[in-house]
C-alpha atoms as a PDB file:
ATOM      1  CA  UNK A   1     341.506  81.269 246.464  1.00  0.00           C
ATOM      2  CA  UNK A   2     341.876  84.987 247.527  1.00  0.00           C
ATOM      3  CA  UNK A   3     338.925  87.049 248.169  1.00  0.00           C
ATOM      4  CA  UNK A   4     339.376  89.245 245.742  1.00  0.00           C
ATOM      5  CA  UNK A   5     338.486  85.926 243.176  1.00  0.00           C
ATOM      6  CA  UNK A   6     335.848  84.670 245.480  1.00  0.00           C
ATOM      7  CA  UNK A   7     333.682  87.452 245.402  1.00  0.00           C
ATOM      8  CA  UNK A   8     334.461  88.120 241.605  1.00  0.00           C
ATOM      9  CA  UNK A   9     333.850  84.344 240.847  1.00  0.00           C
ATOM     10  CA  UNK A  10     329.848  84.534 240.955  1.00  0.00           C
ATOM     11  CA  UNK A  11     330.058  87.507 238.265  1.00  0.00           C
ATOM     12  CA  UNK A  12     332.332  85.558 236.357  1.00  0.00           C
ATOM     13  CA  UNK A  13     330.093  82.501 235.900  1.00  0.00           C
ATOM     14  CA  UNK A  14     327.014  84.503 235.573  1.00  0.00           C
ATOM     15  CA  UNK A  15     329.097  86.211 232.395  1.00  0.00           C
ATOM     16  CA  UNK A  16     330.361  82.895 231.068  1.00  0.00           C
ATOM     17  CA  UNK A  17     326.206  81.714 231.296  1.00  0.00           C
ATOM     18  CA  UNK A  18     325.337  84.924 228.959  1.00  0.00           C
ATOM     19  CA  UNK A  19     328.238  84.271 226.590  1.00  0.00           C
ATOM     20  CA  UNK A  20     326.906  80.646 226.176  1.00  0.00           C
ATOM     21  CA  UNK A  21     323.303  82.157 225.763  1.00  0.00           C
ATOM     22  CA  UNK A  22     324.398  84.262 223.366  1.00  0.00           C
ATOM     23  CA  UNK A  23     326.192  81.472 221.084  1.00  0.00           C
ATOM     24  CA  UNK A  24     324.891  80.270 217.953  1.00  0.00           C
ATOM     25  CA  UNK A  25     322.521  77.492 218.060  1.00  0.00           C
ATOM     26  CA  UNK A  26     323.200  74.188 215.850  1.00  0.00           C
ATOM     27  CA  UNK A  27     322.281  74.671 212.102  1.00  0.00           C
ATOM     28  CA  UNK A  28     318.247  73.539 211.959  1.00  0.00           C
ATOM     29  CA  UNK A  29     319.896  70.845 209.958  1.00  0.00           C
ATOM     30  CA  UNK A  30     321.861  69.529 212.340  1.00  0.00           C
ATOM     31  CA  UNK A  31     319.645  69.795 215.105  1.00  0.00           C
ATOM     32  CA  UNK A  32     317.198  67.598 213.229  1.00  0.00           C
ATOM     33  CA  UNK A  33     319.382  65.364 211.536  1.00  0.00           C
ATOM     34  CA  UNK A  34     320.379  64.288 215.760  1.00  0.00           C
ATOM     35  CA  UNK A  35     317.215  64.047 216.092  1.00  0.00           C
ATOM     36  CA  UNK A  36     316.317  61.650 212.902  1.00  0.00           C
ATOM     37  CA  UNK A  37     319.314  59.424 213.892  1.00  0.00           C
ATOM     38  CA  UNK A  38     318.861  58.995 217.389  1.00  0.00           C
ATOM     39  CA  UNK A  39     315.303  57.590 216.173  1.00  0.00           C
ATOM     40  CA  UNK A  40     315.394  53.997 215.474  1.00  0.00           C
ATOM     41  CA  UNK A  41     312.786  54.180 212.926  1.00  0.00           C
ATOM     42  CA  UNK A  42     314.562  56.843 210.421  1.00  0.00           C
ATOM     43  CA  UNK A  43     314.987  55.681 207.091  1.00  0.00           C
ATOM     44  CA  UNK A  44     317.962  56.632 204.985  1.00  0.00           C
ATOM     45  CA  UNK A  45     315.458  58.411 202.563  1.00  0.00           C
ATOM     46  CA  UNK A  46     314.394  60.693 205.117  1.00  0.00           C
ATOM     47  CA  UNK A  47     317.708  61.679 206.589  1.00  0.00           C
ATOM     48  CA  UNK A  48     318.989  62.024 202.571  1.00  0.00           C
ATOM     49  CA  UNK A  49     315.725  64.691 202.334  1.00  0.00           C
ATOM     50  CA  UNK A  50     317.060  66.760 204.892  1.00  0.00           C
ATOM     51  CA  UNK A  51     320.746  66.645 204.670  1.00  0.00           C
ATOM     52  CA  UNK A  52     319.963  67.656 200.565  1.00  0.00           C
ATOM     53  CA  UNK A  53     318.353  70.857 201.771  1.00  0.00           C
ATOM     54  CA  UNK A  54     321.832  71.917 202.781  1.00  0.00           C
ATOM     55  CA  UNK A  55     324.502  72.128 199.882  1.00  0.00           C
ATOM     56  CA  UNK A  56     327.184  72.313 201.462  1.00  0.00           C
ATOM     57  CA  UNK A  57     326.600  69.668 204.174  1.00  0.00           C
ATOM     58  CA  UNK A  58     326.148  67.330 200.952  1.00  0.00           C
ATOM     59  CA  UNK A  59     329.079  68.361 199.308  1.00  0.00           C
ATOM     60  CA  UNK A  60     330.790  67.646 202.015  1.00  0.00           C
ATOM     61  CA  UNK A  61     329.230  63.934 202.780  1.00  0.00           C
ATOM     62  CA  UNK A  62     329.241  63.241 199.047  1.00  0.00           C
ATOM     63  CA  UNK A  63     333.084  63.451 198.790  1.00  0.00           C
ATOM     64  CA  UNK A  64     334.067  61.812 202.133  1.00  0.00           C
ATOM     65  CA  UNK A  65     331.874  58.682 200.504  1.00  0.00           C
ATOM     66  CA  UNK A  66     334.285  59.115 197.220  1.00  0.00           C
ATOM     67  CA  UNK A  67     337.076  59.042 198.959  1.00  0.00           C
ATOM     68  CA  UNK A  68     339.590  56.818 197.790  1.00  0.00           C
ATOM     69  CA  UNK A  69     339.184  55.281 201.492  1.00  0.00           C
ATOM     70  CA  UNK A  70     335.845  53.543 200.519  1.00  0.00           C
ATOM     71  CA  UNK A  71     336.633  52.276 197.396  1.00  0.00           C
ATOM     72  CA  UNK A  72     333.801  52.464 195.563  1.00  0.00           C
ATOM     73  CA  UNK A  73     334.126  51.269 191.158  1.00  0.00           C
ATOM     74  CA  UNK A  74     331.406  54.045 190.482  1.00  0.00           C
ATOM     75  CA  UNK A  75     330.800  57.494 191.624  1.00  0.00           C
ATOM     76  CA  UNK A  76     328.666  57.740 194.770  1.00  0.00           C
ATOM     77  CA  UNK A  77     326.092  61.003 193.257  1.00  0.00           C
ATOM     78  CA  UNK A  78     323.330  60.686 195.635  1.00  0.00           C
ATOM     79  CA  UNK A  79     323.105  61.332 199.017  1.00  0.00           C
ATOM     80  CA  UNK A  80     320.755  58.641 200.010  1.00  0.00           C
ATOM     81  CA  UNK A  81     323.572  55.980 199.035  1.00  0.00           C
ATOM     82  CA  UNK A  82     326.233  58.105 200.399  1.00  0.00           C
ATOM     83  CA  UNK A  83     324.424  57.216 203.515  1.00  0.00           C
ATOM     84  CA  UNK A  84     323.815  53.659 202.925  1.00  0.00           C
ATOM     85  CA  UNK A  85     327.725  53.651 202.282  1.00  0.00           C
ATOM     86  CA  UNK A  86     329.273  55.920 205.189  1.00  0.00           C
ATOM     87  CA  UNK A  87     326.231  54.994 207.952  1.00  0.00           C
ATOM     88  CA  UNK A  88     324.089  56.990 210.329  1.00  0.00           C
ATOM     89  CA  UNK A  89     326.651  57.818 212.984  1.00  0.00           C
ATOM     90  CA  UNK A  90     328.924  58.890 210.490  1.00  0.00           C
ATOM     91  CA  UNK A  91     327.379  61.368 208.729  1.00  0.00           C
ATOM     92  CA  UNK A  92     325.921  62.186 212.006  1.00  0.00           C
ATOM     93  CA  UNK A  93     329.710  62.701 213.016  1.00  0.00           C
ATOM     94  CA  UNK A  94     330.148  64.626 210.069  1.00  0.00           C
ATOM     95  CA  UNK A  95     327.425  67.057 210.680  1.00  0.00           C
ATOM     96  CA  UNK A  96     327.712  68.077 214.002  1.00  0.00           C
ATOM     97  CA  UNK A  97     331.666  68.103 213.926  1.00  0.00           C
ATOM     98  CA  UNK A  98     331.550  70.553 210.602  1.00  0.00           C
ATOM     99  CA  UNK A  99     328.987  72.852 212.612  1.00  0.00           C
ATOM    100  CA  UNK A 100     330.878  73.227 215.669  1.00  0.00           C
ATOM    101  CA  UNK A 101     334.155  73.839 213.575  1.00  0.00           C
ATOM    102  CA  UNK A 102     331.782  76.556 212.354  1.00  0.00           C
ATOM    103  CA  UNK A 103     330.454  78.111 215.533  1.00  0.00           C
ATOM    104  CA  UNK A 104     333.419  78.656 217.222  1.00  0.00           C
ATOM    105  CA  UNK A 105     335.930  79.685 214.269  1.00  0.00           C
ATOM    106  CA  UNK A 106     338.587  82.203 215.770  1.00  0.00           C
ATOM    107  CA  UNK A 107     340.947  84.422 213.838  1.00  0.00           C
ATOM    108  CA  UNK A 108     342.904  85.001 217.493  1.00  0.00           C
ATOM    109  CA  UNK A 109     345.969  82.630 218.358  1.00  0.00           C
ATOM    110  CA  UNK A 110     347.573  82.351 220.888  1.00  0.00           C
ATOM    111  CA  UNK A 111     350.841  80.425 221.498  1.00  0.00           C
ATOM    112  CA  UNK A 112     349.942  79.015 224.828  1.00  0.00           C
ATOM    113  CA  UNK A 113     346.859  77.832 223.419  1.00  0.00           C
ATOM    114  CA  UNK A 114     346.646  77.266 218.998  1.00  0.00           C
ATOM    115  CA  UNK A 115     343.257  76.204 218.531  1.00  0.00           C
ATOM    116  CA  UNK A 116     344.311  73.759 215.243  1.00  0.00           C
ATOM    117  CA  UNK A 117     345.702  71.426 218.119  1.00  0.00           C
ATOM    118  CA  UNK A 118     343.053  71.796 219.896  1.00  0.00           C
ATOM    119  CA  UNK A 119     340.463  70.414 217.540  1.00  0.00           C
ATOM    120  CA  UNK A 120     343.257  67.960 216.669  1.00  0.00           C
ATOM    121  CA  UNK A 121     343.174  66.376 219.883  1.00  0.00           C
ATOM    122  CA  UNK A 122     339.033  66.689 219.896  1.00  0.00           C
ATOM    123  CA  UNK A 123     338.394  64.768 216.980  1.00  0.00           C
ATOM    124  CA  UNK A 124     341.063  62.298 218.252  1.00  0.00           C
ATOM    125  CA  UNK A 125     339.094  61.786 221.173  1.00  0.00           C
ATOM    126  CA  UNK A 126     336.030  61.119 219.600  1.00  0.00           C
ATOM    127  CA  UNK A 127     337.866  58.567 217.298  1.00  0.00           C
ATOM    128  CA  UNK A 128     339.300  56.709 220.350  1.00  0.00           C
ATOM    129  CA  UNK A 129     335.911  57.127 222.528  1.00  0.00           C
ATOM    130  CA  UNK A 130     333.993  55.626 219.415  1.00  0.00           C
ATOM    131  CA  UNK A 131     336.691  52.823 219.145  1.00  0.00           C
ATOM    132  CA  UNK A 132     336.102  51.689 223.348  1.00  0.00           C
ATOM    133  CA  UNK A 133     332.536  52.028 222.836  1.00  0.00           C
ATOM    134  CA  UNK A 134     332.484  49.748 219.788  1.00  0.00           C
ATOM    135  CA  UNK A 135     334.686  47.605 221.528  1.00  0.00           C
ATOM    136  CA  UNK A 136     333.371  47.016 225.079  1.00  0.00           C
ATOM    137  CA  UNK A 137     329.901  48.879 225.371  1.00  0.00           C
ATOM    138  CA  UNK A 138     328.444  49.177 221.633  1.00  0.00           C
ATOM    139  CA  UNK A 139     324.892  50.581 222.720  1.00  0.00           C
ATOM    140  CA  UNK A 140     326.796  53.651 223.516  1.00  0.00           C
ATOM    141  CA  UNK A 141     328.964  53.412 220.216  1.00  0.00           C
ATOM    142  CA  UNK A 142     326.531  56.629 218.582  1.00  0.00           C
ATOM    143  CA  UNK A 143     327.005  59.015 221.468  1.00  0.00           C
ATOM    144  CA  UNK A 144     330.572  58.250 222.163  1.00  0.00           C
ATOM    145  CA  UNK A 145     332.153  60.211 218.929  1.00  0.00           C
ATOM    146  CA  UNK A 146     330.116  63.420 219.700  1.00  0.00           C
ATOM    147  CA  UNK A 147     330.667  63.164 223.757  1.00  0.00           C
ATOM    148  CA  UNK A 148     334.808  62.924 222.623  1.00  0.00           C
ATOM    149  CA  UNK A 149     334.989  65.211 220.031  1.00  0.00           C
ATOM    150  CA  UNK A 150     333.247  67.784 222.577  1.00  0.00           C
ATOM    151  CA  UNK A 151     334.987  67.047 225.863  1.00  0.00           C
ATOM    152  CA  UNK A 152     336.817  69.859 226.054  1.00  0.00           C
ATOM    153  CA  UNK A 153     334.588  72.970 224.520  1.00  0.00           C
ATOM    154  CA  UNK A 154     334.090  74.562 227.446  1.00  0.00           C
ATOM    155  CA  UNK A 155     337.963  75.443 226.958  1.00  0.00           C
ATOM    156  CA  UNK A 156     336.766  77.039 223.647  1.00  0.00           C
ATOM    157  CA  UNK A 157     334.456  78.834 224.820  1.00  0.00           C
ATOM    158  CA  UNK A 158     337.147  80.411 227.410  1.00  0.00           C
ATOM    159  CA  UNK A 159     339.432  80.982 224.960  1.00  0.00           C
ATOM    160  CA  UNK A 160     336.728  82.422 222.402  1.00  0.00           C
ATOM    161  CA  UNK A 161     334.976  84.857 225.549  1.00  0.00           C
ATOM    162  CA  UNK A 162     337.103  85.241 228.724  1.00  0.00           C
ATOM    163  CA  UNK A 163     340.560  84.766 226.889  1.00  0.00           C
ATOM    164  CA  UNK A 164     342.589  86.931 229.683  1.00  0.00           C
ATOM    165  CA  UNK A 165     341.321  84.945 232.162  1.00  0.00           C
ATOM    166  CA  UNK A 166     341.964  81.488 230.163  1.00  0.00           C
ATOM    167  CA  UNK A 167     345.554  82.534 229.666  1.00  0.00           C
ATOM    168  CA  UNK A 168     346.346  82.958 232.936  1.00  0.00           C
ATOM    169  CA  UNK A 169     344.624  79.219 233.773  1.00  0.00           C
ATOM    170  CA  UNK A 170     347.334  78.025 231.694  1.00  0.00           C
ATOM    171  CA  UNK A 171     350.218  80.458 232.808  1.00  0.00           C
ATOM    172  CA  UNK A 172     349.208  78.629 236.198  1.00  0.00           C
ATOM    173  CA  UNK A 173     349.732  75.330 235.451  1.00  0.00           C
ATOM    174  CA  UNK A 174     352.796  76.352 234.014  1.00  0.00           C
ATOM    175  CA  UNK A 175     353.744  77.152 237.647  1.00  0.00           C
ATOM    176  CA  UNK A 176     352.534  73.952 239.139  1.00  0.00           C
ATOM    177  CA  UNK A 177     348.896  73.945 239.770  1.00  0.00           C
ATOM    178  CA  UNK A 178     346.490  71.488 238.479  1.00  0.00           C
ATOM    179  CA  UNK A 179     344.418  73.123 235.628  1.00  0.00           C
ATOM    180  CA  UNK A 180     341.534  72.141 237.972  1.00  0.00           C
ATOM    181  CA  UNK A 181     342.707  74.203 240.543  1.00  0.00           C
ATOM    182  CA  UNK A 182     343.393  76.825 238.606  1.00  0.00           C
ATOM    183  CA  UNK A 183     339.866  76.844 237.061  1.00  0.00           C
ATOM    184  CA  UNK A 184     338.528  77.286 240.278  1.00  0.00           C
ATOM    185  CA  UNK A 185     340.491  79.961 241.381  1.00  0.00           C
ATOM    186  CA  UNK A 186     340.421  82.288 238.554  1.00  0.00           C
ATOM    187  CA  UNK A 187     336.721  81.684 237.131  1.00  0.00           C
ATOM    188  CA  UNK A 188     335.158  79.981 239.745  1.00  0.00           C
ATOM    189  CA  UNK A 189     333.778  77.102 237.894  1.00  0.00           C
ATOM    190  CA  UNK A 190     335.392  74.307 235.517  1.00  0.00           C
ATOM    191  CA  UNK A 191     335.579  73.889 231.527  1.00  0.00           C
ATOM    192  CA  UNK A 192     333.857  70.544 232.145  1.00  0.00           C
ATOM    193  CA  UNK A 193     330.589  72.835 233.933  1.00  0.00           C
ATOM    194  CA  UNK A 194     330.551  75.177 230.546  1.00  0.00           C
ATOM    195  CA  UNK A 195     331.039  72.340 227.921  1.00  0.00           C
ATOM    196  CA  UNK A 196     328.169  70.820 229.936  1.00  0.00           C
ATOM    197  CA  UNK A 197     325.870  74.378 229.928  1.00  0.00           C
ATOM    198  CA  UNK A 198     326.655  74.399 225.848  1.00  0.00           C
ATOM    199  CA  UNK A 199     324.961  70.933 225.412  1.00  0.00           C
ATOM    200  CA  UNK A 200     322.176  71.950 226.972  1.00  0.00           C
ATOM    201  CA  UNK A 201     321.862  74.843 225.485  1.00  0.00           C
ATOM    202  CA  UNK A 202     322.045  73.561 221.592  1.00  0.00           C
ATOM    203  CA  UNK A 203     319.276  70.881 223.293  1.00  0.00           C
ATOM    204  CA  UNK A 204     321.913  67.620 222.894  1.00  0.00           C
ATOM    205  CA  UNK A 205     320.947  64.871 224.342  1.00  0.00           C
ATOM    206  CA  UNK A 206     321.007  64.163 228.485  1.00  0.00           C
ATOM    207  CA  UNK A 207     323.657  61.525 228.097  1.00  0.00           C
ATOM    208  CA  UNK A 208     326.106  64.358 226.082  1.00  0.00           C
ATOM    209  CA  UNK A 209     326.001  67.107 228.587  1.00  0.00           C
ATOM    210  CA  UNK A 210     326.380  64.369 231.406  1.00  0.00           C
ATOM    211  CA  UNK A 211     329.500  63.247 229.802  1.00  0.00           C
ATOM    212  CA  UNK A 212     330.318  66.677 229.351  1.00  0.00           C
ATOM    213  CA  UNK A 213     330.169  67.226 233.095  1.00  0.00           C
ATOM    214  CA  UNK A 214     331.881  64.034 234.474  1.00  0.00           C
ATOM    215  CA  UNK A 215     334.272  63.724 231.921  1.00  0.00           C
ATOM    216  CA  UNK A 216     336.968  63.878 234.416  1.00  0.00           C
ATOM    217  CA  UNK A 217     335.038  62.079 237.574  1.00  0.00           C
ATOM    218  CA  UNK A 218     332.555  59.684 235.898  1.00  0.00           C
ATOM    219  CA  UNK A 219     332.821  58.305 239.220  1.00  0.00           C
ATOM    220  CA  UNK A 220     330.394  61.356 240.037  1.00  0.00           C
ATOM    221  CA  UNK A 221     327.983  60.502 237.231  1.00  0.00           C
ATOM    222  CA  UNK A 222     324.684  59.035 238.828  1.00  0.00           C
ATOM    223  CA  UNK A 223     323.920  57.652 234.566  1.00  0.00           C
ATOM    224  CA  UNK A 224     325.711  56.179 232.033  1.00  0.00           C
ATOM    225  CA  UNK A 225     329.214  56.170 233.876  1.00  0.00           C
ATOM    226  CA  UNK A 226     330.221  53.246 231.867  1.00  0.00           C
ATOM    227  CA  UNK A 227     329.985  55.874 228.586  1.00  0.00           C
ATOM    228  CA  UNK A 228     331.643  58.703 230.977  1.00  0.00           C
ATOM    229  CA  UNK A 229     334.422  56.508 232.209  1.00  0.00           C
ATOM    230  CA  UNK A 230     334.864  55.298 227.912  1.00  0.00           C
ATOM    231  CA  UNK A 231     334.919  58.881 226.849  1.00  0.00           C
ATOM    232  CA  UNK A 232     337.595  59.354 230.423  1.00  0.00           C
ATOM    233  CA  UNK A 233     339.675  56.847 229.139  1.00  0.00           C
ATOM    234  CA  UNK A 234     339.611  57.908 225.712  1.00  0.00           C
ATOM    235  CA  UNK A 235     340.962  61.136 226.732  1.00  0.00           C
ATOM    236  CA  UNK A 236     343.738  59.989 228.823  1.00  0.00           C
ATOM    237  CA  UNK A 237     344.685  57.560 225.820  1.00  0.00           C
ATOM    238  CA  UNK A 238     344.611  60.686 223.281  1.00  0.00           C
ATOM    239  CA  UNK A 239     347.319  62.834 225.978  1.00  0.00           C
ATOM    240  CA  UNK A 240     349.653  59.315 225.853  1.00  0.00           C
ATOM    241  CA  UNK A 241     349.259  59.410 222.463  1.00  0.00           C
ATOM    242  CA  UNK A 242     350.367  63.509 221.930  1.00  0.00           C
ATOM    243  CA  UNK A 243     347.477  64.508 219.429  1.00  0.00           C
ATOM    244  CA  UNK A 244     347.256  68.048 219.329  1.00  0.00           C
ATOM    245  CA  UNK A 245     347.105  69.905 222.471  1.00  0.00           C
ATOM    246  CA  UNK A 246     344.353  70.035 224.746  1.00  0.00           C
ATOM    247  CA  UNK A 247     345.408  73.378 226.851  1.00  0.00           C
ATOM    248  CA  UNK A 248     346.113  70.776 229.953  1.00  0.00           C
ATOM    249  CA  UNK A 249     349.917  70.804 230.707  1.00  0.00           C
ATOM    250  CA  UNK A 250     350.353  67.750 232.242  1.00  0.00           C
ATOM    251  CA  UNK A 251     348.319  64.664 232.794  1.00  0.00           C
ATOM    252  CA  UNK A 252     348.196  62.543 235.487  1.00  0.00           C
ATOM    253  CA  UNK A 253     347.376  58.898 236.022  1.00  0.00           C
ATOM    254  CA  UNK A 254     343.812  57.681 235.689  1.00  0.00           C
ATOM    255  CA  UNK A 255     342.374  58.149 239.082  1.00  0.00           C
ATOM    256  CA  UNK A 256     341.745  54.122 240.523  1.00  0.00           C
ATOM    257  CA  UNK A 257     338.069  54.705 240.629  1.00  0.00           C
ATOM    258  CA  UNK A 258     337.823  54.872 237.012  1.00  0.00           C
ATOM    259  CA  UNK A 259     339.544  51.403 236.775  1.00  0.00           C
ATOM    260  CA  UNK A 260     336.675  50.223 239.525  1.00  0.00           C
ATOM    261  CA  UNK A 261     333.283  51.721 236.880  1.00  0.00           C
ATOM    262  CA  UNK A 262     334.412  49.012 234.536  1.00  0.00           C
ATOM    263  CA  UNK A 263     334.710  46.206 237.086  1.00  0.00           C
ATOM    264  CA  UNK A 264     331.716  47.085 238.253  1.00  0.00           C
ATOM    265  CA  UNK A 265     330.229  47.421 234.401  1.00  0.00           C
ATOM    266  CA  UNK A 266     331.609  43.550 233.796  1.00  0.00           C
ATOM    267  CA  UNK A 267     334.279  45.978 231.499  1.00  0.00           C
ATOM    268  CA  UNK A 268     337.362  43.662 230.743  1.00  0.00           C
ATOM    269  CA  UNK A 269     339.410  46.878 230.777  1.00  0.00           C
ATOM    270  CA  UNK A 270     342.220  47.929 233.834  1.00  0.00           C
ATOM    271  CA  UNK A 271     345.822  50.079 233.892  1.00  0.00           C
ATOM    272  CA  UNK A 272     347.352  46.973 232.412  1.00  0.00           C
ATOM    273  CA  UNK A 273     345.561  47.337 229.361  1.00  0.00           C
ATOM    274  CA  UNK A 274     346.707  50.857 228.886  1.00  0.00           C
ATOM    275  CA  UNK A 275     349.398  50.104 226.406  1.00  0.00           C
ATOM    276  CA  UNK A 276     347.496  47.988 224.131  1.00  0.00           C
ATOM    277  CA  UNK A 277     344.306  50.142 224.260  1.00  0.00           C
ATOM    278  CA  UNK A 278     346.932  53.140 222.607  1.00  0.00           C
ATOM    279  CA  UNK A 279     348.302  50.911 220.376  1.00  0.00           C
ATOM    280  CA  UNK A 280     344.368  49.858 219.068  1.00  0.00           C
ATOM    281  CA  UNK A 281     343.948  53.524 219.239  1.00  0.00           C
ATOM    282  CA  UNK A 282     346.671  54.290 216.314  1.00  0.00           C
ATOM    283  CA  UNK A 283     345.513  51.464 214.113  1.00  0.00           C
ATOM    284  CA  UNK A 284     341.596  53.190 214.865  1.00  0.00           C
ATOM    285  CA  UNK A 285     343.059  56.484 213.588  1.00  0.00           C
ATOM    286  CA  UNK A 286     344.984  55.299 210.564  1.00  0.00           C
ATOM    287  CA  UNK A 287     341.586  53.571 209.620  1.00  0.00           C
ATOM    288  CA  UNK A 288     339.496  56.896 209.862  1.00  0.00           C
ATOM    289  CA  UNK A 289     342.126  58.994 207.609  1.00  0.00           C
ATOM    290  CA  UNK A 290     339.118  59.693 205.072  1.00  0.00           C
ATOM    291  CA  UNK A 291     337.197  61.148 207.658  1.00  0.00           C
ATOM    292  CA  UNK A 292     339.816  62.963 209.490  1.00  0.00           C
ATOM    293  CA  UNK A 293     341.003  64.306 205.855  1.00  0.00           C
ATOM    294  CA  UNK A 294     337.573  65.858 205.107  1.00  0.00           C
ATOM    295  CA  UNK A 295     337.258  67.405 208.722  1.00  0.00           C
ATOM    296  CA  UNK A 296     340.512  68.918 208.213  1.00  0.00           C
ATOM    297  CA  UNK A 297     339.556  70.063 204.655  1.00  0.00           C
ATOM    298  CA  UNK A 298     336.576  72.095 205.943  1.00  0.00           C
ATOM    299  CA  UNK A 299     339.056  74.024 208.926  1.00  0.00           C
ATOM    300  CA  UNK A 300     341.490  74.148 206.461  1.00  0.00           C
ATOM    301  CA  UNK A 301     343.947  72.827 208.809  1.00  0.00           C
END
């Protein structure tokens, strides 16, 4: 890194820290409604009470429980069954995905970086981190869809605030460096450290911003590094797959110490496995069409 960069870098990340202060927080609705579902003792009553004080959050749930997907005989009119039919995590899911389509809507595209295939490849993460979770470590099966779907914000939050600078970590990669590497040179810090400051910030839970943070070295993660290595995997399984675009150029293979968390976790899961994890993957996406449908509805993809 030149010194010109180094002695910019601190100034950089000190700016990127105010941007992130200066974000929206999460809807009041939202915030609570993590809150009510991370609590084992919340009834569906009293999450339907405060997901009805925002209309169009329960327009929004109403139809996805509708859809054709669930198959109900009779119309689904209240929100309390709607989330006796759809589940906690999923209008969870829902909630927080619809607000953070919200906070960070941008009318500026770019064609190194379209921001459609960006959230395309999010909420394909999330799908295939719930999936691995549900599969081989359900206690984490509630965080996993939120710490996938938001893997990657600190990239929108580049994009949305420092765009210049964001462009030119891609025009990098384009010339050979690692988009690590050219993170570090040009801002000083890495989209994993930002995604992790946003967490924070809109108070998610520890275990999020963590996951946030290791994302690409849960090998570094001194909790949860089964969930970290899950929502890892489920990332690398999303680039094999070619779901939207995450801004990363190329990808390489996993790093062997991610293979180690799960042997060490008991985790029947190694680079053997990688061809029928993408093909459960596909099937786990086809299955969520209702729920990718109304997502897509509300960006107006």
């Amino acid at each position: 890194m030149s010194t010109g960069k180094q002695s910019t870098g601190p100034d950089r990340i000190r700016k990127i820290t105010e941007s992130i202060i200066g974000l929206p927080t999460l809807p009041t609705v939202v915030a609570k409604m993590i809150e009510l579902v991370d609590n084992p003792r919340t009834s569906a009553a009293s999450l339907a009470r405060l997901i009805a004080s925002d209309q169009a959050l329960t327009a929004r749930i109403l139809k996805l429980a509708n859809s054709a997907y669930y198959g109900f005989s009779r119309e689904i009119s209240t929100v309390n069954m709607a989330i006796v039919v759809l589940g906690f995590n999923t209008v969870k899911d829902m909630g927080l995905s619809l607000s953070v389509f919200d906070a960070f809507k941008s009318k500026q595209q770019h064609p190194s970086f379209d921001l459609n295939r960006f959230w395309e490849h999010s909420i394909a993460c999330g799908i295939a981190a719930r999936m691995l979770a549900r599969n081989y470590r359900s206690r984490y099966t509630g965080e996993a869809f939120v710490a996938g779907l938001l893997h990657d914000i600190g990239k929108v939050i580049l994009n949305q605030y420092f765009q210049n600078e964001f462009l030119s970590i891609i025009d990098a990669q384009v010339k050979g460096t690692t988009l690590e590497e050219a993170e570090a040179s040009v801002i000083g810090t890495h989209h994993s450290q930002i995604g992790s400051w946003l967490a924070e910030k809109w108070n998610l839970p520890r275990i999020i911003s963590r996951s946030l943070l290791h994302h690409h070295d849960p090998w570094n993660s001194q909790k949860d590094p089964i969930l970290v290595a899950l929502i890892c995997l489920a990332n690398h399984i999303c680039h094999l797959s070619g779901f939207g675009h995450s801004g990363r150029l190329r990808m390489g293979e996993p790093d062997p110490q991610l293979w180690e968390i799960f042997r060490n976790e008991n985790v029947p899961l190694d680079e053997a496995d990688l061809s029928n994890l993408q093909t459960e993957f596909l099937l786990e996406f086809d299955k969520s069409e209702a729920f990718i449908s109304s997502l897509h509805e509300s960006r107006e993809l």
